[in-house]
PDB file of N, CA and C in Angstrom:
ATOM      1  N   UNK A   1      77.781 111.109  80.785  1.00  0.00           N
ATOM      2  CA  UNK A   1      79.198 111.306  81.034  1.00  0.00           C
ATOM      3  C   UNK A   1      79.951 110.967  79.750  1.00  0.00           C
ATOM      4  N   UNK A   2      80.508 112.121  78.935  1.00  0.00           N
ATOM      5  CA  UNK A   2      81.402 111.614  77.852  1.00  0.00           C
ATOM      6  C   UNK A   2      82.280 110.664  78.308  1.00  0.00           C
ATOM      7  N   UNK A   3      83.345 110.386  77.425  1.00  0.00           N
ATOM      8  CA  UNK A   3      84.416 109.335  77.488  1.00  0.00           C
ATOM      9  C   UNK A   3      85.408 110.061  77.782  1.00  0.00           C
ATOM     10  N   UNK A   4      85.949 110.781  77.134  1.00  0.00           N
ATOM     11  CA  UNK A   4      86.859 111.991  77.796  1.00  0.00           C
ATOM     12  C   UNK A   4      86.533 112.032  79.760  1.00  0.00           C
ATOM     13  N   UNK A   5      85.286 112.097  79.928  1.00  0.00           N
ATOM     14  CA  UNK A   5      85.646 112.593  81.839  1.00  0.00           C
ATOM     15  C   UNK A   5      86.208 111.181  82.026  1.00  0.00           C
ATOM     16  N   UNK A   6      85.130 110.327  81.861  1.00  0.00           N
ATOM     17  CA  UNK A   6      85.389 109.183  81.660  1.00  0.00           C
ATOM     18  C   UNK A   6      87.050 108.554  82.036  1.00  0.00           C
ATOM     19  N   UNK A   7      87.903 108.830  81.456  1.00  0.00           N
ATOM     20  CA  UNK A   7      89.005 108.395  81.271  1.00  0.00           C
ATOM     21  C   UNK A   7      90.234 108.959  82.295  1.00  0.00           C
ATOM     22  N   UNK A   8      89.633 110.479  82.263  1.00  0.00           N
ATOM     23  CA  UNK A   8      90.254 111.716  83.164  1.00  0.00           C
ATOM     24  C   UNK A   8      89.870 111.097  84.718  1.00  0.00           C
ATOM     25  N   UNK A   9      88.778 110.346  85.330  1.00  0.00           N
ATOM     26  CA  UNK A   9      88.297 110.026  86.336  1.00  0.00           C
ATOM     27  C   UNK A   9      88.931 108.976  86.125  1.00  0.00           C
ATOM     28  N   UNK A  10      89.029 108.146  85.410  1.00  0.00           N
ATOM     29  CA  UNK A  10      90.077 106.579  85.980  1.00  0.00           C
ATOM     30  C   UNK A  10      91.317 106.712  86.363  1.00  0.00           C
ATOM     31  N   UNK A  11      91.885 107.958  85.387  1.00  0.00           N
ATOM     32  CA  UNK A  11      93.733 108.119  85.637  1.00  0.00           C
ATOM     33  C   UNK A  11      93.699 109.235  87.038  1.00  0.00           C
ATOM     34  N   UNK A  12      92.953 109.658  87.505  1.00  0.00           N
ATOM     35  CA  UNK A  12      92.498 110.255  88.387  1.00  0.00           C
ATOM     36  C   UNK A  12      92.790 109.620  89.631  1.00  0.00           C
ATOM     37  N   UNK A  13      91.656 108.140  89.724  1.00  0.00           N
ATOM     38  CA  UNK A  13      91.531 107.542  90.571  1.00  0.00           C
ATOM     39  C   UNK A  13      91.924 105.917  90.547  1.00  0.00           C
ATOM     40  N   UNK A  14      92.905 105.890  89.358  1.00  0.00           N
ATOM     41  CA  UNK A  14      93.005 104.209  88.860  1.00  0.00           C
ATOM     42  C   UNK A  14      93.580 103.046  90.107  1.00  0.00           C
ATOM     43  N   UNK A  15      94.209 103.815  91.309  1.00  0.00           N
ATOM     44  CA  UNK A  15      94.624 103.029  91.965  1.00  0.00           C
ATOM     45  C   UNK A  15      93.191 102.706  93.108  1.00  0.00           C
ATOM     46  N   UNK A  16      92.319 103.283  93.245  1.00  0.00           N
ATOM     47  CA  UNK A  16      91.291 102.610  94.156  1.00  0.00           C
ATOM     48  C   UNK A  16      90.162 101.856  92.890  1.00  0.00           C
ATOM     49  N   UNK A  17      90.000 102.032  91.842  1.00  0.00           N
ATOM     50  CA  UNK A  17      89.473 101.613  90.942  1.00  0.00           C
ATOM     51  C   UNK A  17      89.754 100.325  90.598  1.00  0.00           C
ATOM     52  N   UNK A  18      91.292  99.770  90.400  1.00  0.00           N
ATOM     53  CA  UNK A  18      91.531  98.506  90.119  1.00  0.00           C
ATOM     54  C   UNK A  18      92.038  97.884  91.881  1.00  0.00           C
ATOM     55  N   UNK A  19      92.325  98.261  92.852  1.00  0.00           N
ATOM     56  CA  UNK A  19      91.891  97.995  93.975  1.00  0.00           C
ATOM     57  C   UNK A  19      90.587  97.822  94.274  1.00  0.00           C
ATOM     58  N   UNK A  20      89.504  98.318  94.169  1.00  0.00           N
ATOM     59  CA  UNK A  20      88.189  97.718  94.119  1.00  0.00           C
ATOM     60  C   UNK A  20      87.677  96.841  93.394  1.00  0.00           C
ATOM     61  N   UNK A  21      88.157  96.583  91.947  1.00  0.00           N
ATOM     62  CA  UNK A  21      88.165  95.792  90.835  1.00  0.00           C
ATOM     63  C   UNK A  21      88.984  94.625  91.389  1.00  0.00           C
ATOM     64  N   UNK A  22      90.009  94.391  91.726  1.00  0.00           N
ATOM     65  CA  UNK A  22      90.844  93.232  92.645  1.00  0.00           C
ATOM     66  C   UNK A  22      89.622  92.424  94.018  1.00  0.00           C
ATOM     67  N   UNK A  23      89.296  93.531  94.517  1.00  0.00           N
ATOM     68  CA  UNK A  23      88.479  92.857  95.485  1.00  0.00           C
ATOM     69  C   UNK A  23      87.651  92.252  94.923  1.00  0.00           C
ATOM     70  N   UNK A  24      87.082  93.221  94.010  1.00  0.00           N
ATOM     71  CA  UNK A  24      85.401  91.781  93.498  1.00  0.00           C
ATOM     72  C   UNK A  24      86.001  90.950  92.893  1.00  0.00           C
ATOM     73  N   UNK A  25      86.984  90.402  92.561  1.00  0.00           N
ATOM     74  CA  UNK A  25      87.345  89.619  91.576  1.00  0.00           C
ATOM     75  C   UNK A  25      87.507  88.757  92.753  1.00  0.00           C
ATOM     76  N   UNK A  26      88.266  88.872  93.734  1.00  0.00           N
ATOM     77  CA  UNK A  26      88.969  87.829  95.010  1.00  0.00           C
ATOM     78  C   UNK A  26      87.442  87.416  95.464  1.00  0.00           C
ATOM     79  N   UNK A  27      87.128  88.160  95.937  1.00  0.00           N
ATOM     80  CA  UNK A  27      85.386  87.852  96.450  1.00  0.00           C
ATOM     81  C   UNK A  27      84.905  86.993  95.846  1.00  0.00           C
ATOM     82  N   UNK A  28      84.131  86.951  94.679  1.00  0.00           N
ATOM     83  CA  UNK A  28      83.376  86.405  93.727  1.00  0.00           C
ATOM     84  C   UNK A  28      84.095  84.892  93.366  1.00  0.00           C
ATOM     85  N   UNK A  29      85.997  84.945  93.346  1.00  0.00           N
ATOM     86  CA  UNK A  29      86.569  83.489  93.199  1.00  0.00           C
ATOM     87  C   UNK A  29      86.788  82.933  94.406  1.00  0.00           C
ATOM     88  N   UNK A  30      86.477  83.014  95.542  1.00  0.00           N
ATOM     89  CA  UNK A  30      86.513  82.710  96.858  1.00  0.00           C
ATOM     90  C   UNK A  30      85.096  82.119  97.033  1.00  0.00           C
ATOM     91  N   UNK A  31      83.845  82.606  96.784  1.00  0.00           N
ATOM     92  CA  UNK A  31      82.929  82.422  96.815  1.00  0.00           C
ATOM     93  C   UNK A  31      82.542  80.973  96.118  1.00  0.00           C
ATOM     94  N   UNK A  32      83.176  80.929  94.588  1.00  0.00           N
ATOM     95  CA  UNK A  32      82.931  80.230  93.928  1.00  0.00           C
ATOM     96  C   UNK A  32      83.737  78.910  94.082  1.00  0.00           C
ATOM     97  N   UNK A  33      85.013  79.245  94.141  1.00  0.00           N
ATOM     98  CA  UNK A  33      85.856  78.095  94.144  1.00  0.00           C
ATOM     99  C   UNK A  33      86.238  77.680  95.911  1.00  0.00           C
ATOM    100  N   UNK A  34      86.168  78.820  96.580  1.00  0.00           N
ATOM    101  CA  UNK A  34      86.737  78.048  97.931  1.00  0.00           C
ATOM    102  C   UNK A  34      88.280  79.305  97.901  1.00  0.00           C
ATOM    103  N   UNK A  35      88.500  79.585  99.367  1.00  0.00           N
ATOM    104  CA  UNK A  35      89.534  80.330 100.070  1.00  0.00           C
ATOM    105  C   UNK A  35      90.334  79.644  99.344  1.00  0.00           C
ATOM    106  N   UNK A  36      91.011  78.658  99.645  1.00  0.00           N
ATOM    107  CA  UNK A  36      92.774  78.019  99.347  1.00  0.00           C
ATOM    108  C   UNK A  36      92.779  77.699  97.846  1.00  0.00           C
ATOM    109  N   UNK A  37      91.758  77.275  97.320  1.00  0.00           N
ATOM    110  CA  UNK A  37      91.924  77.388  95.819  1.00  0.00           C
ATOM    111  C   UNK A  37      92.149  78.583  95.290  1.00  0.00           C
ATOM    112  N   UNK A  38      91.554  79.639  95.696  1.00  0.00           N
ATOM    113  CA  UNK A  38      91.439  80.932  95.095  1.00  0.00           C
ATOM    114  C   UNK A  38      93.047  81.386  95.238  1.00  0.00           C
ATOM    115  N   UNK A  39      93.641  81.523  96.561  1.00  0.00           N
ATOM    116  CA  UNK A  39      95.061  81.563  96.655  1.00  0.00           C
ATOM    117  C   UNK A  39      96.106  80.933  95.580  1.00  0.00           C
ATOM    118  N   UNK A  40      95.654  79.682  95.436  1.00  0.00           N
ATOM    119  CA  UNK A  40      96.141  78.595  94.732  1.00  0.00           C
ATOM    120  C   UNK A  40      96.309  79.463  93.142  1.00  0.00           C
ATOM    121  N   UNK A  41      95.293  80.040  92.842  1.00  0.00           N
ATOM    122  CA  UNK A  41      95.313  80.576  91.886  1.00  0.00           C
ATOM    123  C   UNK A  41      96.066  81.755  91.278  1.00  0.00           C
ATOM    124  N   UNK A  42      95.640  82.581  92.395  1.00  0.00           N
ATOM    125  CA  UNK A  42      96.346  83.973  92.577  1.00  0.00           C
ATOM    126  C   UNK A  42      97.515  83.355  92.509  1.00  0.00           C
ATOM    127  N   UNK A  43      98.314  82.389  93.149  1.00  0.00           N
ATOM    128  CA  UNK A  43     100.136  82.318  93.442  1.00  0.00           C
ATOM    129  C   UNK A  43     100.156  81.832  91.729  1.00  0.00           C
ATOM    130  N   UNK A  44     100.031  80.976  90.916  1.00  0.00           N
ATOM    131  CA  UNK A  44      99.848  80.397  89.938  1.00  0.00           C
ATOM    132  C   UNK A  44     100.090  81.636  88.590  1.00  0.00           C
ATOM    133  N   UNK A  45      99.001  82.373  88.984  1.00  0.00           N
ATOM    134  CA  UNK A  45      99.089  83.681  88.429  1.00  0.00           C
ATOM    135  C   UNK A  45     100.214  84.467  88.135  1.00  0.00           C
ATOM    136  N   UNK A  46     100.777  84.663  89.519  1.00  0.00           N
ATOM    137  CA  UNK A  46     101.867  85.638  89.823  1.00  0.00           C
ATOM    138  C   UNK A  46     103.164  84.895  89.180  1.00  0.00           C
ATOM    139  N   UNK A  47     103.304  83.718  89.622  1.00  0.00           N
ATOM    140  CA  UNK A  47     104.571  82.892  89.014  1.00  0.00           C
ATOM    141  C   UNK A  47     104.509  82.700  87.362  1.00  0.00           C
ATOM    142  N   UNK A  48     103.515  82.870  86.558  1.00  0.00           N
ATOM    143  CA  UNK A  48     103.650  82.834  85.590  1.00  0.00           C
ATOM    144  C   UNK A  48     103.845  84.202  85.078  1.00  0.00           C
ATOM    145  N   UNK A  49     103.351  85.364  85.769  1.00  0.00           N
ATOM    146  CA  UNK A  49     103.360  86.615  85.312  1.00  0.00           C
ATOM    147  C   UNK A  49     105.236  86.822  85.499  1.00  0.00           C
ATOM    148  N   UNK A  50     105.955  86.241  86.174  1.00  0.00           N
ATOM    149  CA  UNK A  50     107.107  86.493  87.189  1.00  0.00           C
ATOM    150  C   UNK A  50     108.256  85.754  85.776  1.00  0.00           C
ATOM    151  N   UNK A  51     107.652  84.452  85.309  1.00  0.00           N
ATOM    152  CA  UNK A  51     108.430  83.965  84.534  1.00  0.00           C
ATOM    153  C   UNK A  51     108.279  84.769  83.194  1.00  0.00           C
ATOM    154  N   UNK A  52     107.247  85.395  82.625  1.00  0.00           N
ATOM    155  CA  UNK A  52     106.924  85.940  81.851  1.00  0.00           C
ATOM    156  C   UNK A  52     107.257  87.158  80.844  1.00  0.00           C
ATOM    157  N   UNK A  53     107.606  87.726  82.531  1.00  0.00           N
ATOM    158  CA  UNK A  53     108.338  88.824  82.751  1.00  0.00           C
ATOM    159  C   UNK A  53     110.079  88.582  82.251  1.00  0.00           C
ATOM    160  N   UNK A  54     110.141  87.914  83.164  1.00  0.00           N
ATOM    161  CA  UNK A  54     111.712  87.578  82.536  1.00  0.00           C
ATOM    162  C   UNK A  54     112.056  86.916  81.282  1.00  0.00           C
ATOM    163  N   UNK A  55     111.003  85.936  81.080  1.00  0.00           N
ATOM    164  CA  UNK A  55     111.441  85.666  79.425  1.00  0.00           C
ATOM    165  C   UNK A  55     111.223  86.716  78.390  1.00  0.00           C
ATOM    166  N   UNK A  56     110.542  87.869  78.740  1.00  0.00           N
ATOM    167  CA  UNK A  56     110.508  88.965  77.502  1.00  0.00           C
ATOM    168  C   UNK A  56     111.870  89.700  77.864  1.00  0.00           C
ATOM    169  N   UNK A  57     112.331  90.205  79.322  1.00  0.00           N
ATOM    170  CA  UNK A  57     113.740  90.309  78.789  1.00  0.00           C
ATOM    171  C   UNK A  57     114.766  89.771  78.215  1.00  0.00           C
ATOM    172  N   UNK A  58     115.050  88.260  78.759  1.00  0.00           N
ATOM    173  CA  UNK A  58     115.780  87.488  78.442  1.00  0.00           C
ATOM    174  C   UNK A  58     115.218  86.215  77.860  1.00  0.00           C
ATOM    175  N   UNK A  59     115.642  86.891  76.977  1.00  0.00           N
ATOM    176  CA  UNK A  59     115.125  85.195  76.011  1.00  0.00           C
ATOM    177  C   UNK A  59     115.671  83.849  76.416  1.00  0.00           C
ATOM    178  N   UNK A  60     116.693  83.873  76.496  1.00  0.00           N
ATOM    179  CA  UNK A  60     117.717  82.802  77.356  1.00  0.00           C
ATOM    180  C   UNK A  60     116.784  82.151  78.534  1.00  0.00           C
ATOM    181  N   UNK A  61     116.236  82.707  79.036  1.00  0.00           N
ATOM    182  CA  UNK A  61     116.388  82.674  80.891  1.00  0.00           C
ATOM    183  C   UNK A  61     115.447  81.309  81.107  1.00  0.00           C
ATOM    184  N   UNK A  62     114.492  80.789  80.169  1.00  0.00           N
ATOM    185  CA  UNK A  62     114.073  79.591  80.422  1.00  0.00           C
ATOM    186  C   UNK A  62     114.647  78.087  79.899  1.00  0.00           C
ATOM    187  N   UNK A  63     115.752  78.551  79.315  1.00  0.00           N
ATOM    188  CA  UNK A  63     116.683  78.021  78.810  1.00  0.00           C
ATOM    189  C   UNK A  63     117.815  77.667  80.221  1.00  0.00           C
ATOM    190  N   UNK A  64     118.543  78.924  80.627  1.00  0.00           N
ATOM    191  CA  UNK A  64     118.798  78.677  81.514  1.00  0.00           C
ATOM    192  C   UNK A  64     118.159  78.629  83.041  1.00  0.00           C
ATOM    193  N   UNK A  65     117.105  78.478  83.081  1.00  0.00           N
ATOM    194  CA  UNK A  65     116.273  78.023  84.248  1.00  0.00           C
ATOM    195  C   UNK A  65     116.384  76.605  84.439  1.00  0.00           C
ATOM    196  N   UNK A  66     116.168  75.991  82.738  1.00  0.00           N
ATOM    197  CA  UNK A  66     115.909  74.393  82.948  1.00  0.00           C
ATOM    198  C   UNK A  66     117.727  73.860  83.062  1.00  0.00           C
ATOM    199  N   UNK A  67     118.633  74.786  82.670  1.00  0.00           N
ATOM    200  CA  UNK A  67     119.803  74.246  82.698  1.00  0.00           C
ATOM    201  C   UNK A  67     120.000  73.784  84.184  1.00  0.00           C
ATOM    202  N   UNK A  68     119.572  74.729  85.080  1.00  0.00           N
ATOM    203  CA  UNK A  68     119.574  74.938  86.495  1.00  0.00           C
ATOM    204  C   UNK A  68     119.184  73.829  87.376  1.00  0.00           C
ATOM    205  N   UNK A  69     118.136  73.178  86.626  1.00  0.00           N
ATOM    206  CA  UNK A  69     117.258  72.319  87.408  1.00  0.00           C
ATOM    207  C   UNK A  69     117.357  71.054  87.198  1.00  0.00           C
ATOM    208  N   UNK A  70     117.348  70.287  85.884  1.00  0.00           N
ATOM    209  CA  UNK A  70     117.221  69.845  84.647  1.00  0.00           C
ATOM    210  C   UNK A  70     119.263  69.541  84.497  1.00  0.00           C
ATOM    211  N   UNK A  71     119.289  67.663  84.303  1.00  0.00           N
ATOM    212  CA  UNK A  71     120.567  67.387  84.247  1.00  0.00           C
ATOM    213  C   UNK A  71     121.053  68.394  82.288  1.00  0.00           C
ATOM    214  N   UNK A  72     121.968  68.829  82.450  1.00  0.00           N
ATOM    215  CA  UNK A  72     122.251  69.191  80.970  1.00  0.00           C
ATOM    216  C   UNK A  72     122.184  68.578  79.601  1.00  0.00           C
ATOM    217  N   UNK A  73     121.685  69.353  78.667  1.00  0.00           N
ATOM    218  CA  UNK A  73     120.924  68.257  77.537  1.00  0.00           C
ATOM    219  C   UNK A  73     119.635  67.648  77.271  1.00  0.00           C
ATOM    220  N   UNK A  74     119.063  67.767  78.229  1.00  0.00           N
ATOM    221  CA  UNK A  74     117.364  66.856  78.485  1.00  0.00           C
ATOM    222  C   UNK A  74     116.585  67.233  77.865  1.00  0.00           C
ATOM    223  N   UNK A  75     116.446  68.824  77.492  1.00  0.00           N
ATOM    224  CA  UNK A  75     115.082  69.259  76.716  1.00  0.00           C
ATOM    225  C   UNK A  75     115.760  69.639  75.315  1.00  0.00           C
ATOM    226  N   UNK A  76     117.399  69.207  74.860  1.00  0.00           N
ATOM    227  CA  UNK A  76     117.500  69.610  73.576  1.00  0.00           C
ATOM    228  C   UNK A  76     117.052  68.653  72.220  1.00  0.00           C
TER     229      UNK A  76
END
């Protein structure tokens, strides 16, 4: 199979591909670490992907996150 079909078959089918790729991954860290850790992880994941996200738009935003939380002045 060249690389060319190759590639044509992932963009093809990429959403059951990394849906199947998600499962073995959940499987295999469930297995290893335990159900609620594995969750533990996944949420961990997402909240950093979530903050991540917003600090590449806004540069500010962890700035004003800690303003939010955080008496004013503390981390300057």
């Amino acid at each position: 199979m060249s690389l060319e079909k190759l590639i044509n078959f992932y963009k093809t089918h990429f959403g059951e591909i990394n849906g199947a790729l998600f499962g073995l991954l959940f499987a295999i860290c469930t297995l290893v670490a335990g159900f609620f850790q594995t969750i533990f992880i996944a949420l961990c994941v997402l909240i950093g992907y979530y903050i991540g996200k917003k600090i590449s738009k806004d540069k500010d935003y962890l700035r004003n996150l800690l303003d939010r939380i955080l008496p004013p002045g503390t981390y300057r």
